[in-house]
C-alpha atoms as a PDB file:
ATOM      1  CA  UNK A   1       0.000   0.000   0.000  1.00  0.00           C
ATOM      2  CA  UNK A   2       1.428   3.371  -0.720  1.00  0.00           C
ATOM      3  CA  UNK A   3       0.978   6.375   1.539  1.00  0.00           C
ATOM      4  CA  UNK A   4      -1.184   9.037   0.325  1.00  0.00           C
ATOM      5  CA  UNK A   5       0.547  12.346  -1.013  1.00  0.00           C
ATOM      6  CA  UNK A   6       0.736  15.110   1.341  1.00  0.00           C
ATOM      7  CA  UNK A   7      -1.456  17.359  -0.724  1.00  0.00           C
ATOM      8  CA  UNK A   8      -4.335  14.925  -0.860  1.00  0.00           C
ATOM      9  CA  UNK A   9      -6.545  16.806   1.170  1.00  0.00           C
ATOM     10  CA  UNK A  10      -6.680  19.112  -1.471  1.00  0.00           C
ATOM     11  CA  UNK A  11      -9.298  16.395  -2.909  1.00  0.00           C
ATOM     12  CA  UNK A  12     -11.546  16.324  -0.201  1.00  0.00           C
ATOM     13  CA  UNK A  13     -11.698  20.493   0.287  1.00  0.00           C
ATOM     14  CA  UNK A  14     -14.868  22.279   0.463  1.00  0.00           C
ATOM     15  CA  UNK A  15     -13.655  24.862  -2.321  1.00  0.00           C
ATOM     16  CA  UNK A  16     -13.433  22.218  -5.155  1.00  0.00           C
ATOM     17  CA  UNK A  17     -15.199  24.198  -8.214  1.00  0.00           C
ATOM     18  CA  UNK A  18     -15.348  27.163  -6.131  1.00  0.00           C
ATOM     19  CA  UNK A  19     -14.329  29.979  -8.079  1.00  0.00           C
ATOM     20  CA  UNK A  20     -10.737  30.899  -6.275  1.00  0.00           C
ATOM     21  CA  UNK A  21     -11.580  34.419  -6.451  1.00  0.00           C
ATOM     22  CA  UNK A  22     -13.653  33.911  -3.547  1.00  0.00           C
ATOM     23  CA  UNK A  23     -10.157  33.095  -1.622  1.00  0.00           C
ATOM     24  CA  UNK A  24      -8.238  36.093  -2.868  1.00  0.00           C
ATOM     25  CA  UNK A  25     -10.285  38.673  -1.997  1.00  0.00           C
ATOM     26  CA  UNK A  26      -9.801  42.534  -2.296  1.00  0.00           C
ATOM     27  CA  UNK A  27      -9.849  43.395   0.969  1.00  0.00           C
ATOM     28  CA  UNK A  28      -8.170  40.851   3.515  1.00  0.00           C
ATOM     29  CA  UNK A  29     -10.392  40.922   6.616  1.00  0.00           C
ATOM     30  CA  UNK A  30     -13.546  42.799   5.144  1.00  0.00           C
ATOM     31  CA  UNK A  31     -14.272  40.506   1.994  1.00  0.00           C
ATOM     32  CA  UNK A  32     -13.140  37.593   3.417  1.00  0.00           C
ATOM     33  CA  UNK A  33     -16.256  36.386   5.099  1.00  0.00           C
ATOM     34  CA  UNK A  34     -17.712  34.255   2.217  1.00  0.00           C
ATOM     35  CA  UNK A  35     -14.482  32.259   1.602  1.00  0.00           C
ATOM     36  CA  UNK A  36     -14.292  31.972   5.712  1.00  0.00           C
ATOM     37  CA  UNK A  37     -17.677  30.477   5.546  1.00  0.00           C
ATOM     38  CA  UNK A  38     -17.008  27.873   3.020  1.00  0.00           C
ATOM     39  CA  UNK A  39     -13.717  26.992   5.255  1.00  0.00           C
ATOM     40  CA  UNK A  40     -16.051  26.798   8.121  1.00  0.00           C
ATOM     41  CA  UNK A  41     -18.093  23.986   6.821  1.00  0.00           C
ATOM     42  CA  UNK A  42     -14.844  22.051   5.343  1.00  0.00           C
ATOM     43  CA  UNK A  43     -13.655  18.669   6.404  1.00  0.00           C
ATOM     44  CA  UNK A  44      -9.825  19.379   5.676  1.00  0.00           C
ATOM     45  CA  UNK A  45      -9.243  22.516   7.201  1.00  0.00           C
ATOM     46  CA  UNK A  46      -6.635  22.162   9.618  1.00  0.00           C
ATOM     47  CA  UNK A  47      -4.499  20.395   6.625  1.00  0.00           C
ATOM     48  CA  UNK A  48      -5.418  23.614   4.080  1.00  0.00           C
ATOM     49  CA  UNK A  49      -4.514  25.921   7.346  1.00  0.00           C
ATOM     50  CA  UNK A  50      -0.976  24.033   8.152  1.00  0.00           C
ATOM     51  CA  UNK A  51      -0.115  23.657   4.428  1.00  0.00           C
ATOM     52  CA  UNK A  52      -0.448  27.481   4.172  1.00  0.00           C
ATOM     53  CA  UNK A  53       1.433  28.460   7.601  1.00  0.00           C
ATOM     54  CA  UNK A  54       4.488  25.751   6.509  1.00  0.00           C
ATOM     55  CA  UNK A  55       4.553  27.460   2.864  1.00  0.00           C
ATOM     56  CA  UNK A  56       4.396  30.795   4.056  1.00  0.00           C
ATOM     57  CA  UNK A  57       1.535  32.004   2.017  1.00  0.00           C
ATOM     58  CA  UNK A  58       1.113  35.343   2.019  1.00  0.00           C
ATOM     59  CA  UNK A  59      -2.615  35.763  -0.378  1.00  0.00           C
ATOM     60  CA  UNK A  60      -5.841  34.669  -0.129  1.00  0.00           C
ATOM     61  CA  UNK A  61      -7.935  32.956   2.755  1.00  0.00           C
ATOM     62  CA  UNK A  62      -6.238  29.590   3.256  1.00  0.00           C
ATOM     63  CA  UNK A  63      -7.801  27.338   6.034  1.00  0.00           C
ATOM     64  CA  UNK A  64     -10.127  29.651   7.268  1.00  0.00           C
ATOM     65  CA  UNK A  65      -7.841  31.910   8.016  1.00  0.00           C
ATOM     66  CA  UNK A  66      -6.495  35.434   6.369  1.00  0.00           C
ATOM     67  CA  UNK A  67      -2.826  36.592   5.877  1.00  0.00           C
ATOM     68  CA  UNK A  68      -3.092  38.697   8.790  1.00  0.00           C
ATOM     69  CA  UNK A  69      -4.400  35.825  10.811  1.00  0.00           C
ATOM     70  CA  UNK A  70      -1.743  33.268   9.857  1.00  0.00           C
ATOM     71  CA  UNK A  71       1.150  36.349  10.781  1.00  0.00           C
ATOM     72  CA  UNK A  72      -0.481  36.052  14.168  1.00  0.00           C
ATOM     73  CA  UNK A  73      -0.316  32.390  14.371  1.00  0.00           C
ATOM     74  CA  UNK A  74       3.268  32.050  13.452  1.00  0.00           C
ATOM     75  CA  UNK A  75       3.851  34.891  16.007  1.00  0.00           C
ATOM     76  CA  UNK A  76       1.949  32.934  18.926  1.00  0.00           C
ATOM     77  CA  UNK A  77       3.864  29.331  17.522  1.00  0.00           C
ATOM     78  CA  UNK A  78       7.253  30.984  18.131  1.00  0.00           C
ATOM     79  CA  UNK A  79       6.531  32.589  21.202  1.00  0.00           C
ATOM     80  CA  UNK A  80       5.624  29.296  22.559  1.00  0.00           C
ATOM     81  CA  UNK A  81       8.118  27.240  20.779  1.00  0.00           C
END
């Protein structure tokens, strides 16, 4: 049996044929509600959120989260680290 790819939870995401302008939008924290909803409701979050945080992504709403939000969680991680 072979071990599934790391990015395979990008098959089982809640934003499949979502149109990914939803996830980038204009203004980080005061368009971002609609893509935060869908992340909400999806059953591979905390796998969209870490992939994000370990690849430093700096656009869109990844995981439920905006860019300002993941700054803040890589500030808390190393405080506690």
């Amino acid at each position: 049996m072979t071990a599934p790819s790391p990015a395979s939870w990008r098959k089982l995401a809640a934003c499949q044929g979502i149109d990914p302008e939803v996830f980038y939008p204009a203004s980080d924290e005061d368009e971002a509600w609609e893509a935060k909803a869908i992340c909400a409701e999806c059953p591979v979050r905390q796998a969209c959120l870490e992939h994000a945080l370990a690849n430093r992504e700096r656009e869109g709403v990844w995981g439920g989260t905006t860019e300002r939000e993941r700054r803040r969680i890589h500030r808390q991680r190393r405080k506690s680290a």
